[in-house]
C-alpha atoms as a PDB file:
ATOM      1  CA  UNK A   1     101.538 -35.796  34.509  1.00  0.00           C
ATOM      2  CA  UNK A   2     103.494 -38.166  32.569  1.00  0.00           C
ATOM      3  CA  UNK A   3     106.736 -37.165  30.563  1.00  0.00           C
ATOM      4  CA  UNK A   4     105.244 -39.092  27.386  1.00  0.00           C
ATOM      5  CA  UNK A   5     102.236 -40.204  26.214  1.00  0.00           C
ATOM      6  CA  UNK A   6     100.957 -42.203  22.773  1.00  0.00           C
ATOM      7  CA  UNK A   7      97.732 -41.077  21.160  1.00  0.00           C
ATOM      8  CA  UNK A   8      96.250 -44.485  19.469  1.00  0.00           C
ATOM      9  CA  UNK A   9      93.642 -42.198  17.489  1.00  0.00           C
ATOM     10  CA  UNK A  10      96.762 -40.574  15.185  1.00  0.00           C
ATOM     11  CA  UNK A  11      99.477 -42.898  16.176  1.00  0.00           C
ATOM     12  CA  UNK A  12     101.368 -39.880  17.256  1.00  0.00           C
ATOM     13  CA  UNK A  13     103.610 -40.091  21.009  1.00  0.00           C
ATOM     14  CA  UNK A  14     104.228 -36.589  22.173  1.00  0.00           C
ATOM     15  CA  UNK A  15     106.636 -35.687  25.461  1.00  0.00           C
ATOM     16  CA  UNK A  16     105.474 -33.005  27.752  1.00  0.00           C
ATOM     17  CA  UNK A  17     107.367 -29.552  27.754  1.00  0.00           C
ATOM     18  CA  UNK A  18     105.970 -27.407  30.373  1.00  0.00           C
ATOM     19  CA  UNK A  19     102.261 -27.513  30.369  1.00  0.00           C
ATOM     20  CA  UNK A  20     101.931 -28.889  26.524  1.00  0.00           C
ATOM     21  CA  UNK A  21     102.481 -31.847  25.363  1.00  0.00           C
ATOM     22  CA  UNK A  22     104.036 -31.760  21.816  1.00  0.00           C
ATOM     23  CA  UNK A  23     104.376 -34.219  19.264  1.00  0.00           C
ATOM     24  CA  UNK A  24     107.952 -35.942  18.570  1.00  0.00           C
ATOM     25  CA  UNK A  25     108.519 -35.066  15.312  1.00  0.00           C
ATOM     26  CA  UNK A  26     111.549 -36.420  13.755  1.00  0.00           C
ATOM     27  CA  UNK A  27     113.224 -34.537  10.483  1.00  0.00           C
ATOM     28  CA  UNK A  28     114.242 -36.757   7.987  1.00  0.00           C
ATOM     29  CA  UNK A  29     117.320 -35.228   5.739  1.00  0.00           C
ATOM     30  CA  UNK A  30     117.013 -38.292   3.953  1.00  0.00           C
ATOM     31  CA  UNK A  31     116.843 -37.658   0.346  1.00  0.00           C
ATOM     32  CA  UNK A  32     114.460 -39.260  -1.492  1.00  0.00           C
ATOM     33  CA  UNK A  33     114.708 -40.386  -5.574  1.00  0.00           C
ATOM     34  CA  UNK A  34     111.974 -38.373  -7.258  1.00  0.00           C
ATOM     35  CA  UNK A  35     108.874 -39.738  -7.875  1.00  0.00           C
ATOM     36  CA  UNK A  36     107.304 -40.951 -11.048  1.00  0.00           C
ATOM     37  CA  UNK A  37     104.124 -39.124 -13.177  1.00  0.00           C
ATOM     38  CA  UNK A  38     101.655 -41.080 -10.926  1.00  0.00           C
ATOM     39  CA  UNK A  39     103.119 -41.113  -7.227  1.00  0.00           C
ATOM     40  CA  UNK A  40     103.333 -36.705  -8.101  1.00  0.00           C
ATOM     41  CA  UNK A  41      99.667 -36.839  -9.229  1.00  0.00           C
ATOM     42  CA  UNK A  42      99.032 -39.225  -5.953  1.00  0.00           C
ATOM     43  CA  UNK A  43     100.731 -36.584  -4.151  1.00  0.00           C
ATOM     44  CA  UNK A  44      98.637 -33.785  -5.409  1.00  0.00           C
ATOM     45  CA  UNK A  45      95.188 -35.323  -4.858  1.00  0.00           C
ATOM     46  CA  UNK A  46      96.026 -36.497  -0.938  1.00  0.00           C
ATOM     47  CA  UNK A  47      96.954 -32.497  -0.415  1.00  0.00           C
ATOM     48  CA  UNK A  48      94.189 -31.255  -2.476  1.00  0.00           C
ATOM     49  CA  UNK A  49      91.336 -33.644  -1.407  1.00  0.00           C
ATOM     50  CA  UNK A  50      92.514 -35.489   1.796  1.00  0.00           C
ATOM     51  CA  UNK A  51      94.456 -32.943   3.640  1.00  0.00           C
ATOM     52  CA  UNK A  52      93.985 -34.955   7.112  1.00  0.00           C
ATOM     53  CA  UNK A  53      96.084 -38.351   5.447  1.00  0.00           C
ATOM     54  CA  UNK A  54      98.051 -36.383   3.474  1.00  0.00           C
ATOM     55  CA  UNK A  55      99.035 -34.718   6.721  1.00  0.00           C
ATOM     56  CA  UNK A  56      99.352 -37.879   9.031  1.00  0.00           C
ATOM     57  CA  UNK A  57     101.037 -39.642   6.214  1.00  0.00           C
ATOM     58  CA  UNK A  58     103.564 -36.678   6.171  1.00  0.00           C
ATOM     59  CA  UNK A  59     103.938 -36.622   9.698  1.00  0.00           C
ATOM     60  CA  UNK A  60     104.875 -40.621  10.150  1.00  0.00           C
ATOM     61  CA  UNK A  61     107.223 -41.053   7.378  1.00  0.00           C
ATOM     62  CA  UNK A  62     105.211 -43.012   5.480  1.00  0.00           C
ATOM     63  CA  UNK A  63     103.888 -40.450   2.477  1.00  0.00           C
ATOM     64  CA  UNK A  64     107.301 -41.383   0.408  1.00  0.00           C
ATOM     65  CA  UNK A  65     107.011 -45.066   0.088  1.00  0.00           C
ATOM     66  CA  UNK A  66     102.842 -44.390   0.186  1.00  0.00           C
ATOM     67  CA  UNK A  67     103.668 -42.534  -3.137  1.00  0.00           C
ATOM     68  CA  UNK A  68     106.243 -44.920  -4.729  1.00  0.00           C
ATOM     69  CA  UNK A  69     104.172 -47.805  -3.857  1.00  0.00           C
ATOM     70  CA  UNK A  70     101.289 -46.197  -5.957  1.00  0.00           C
ATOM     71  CA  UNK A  71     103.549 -44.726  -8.531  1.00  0.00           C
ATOM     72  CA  UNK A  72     105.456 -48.682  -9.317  1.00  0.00           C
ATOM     73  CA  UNK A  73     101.905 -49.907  -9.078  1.00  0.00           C
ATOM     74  CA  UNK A  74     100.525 -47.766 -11.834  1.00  0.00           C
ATOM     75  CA  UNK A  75     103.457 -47.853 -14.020  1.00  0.00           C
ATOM     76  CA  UNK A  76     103.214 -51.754 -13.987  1.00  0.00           C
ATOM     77  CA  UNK A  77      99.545 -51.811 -14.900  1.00  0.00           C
ATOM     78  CA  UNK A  78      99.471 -48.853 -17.710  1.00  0.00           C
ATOM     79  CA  UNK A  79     102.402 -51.172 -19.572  1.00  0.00           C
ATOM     80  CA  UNK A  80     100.768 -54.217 -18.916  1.00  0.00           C
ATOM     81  CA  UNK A  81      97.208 -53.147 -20.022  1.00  0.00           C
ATOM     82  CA  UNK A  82      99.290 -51.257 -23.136  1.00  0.00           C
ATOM     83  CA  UNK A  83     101.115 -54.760 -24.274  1.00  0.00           C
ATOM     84  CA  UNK A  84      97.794 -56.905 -23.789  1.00  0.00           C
ATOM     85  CA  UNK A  85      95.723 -54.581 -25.813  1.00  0.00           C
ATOM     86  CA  UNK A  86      98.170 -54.568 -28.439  1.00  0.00           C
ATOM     87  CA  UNK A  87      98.614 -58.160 -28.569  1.00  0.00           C
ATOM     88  CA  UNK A  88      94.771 -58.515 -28.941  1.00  0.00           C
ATOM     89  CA  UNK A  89      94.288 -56.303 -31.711  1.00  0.00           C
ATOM     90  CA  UNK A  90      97.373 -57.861 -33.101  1.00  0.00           C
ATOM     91  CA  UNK A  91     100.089 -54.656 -33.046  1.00  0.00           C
ATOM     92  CA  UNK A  92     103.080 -56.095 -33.514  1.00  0.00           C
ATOM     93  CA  UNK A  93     106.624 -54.751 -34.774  1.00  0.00           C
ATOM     94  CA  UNK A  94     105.998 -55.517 -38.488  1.00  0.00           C
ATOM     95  CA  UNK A  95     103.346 -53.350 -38.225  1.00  0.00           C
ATOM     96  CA  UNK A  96     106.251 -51.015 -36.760  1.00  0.00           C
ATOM     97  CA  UNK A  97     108.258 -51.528 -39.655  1.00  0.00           C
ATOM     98  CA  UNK A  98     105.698 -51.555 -42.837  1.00  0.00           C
ATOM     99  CA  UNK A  99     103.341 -49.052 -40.889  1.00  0.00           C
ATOM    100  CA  UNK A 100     104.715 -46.463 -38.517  1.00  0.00           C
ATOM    101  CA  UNK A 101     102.295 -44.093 -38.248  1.00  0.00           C
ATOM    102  CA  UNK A 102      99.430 -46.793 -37.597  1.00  0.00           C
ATOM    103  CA  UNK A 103     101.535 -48.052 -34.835  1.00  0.00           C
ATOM    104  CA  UNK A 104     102.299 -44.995 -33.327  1.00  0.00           C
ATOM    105  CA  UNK A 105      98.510 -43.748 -33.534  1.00  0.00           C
ATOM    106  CA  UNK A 106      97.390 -47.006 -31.872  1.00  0.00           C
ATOM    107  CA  UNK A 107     100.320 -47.451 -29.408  1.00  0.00           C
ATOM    108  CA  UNK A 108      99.332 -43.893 -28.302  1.00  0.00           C
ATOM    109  CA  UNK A 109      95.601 -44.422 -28.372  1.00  0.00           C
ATOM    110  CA  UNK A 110      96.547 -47.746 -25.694  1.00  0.00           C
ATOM    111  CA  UNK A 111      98.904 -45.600 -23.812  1.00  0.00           C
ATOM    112  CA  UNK A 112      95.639 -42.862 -22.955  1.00  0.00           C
ATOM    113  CA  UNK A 113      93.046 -45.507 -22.752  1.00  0.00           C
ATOM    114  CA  UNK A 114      95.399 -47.178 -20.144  1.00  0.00           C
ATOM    115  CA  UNK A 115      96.370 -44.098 -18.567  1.00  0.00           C
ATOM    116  CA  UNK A 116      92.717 -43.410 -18.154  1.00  0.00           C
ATOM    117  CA  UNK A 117      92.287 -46.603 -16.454  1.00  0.00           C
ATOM    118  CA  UNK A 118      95.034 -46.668 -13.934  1.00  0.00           C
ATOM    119  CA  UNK A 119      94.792 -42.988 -12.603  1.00  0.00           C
ATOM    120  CA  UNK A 120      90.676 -43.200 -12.363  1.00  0.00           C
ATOM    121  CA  UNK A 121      91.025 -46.817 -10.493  1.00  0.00           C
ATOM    122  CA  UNK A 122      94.637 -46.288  -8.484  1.00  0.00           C
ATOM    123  CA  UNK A 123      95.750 -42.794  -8.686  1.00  0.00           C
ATOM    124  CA  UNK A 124      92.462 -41.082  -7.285  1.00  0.00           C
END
């Protein structure tokens, strides 16, 4: 039997001890900034709802920048959508100044529409 092998359905290579063959798993002490609002709710779906990529993501090394990727993504797109729709409806900070609580009731009411948006279409 060979001493190691490569298994091209989960990308895994394992090494023979005894009889077995066992993965080579590599810990990582490599600490990691903490994740955003929407890379932690990315996390939480993949183990609640896709347990297998969640698990093969953790395995490979590649769940971290998985979850950052997704987490910069979203936080780009919930500001962007947020600026646009208050440049449409004409929010500016005048309306900051003269107004407050109108801007803060529609700067909040972009901010959950957005919100909305992003973690329906990239978060889950």
């Amino acid at each position: 039997m060979k001493k190691h092998i490569y298994d091209e359905q989960n990308g895994l290579h394992y090494t023979l001890h005894g009889d077995v063959y066992l993965p080579d798993l590599v810990y990582s002490n490599h600490e990691y900034p903490p994740l955003g609002k929407y890379g932690r709710m990315r996390k939480t779906y993949l183990q609640e709802h896709h347990k297998l990529l969640y698990s093969r993501m953790l395995m490979d090394g590649s769940l971290w920048q998985h979850l950052r990727e997704i987490d910069e993504q979203a936080q780009s797109t919930v500001d962007t959508i947020i600026a646009s729709m208050a440049e449409v409806d004409g929010v500016t900070e005048e309306l900051k100044v003269t107004d407050p609580m109108r801007w803060v009731g529609l700067m909040n009411n972009y901010r959950h529409c957005a919100e909305e948006l992003v973690i329906r279409e990239i978060v889950y």
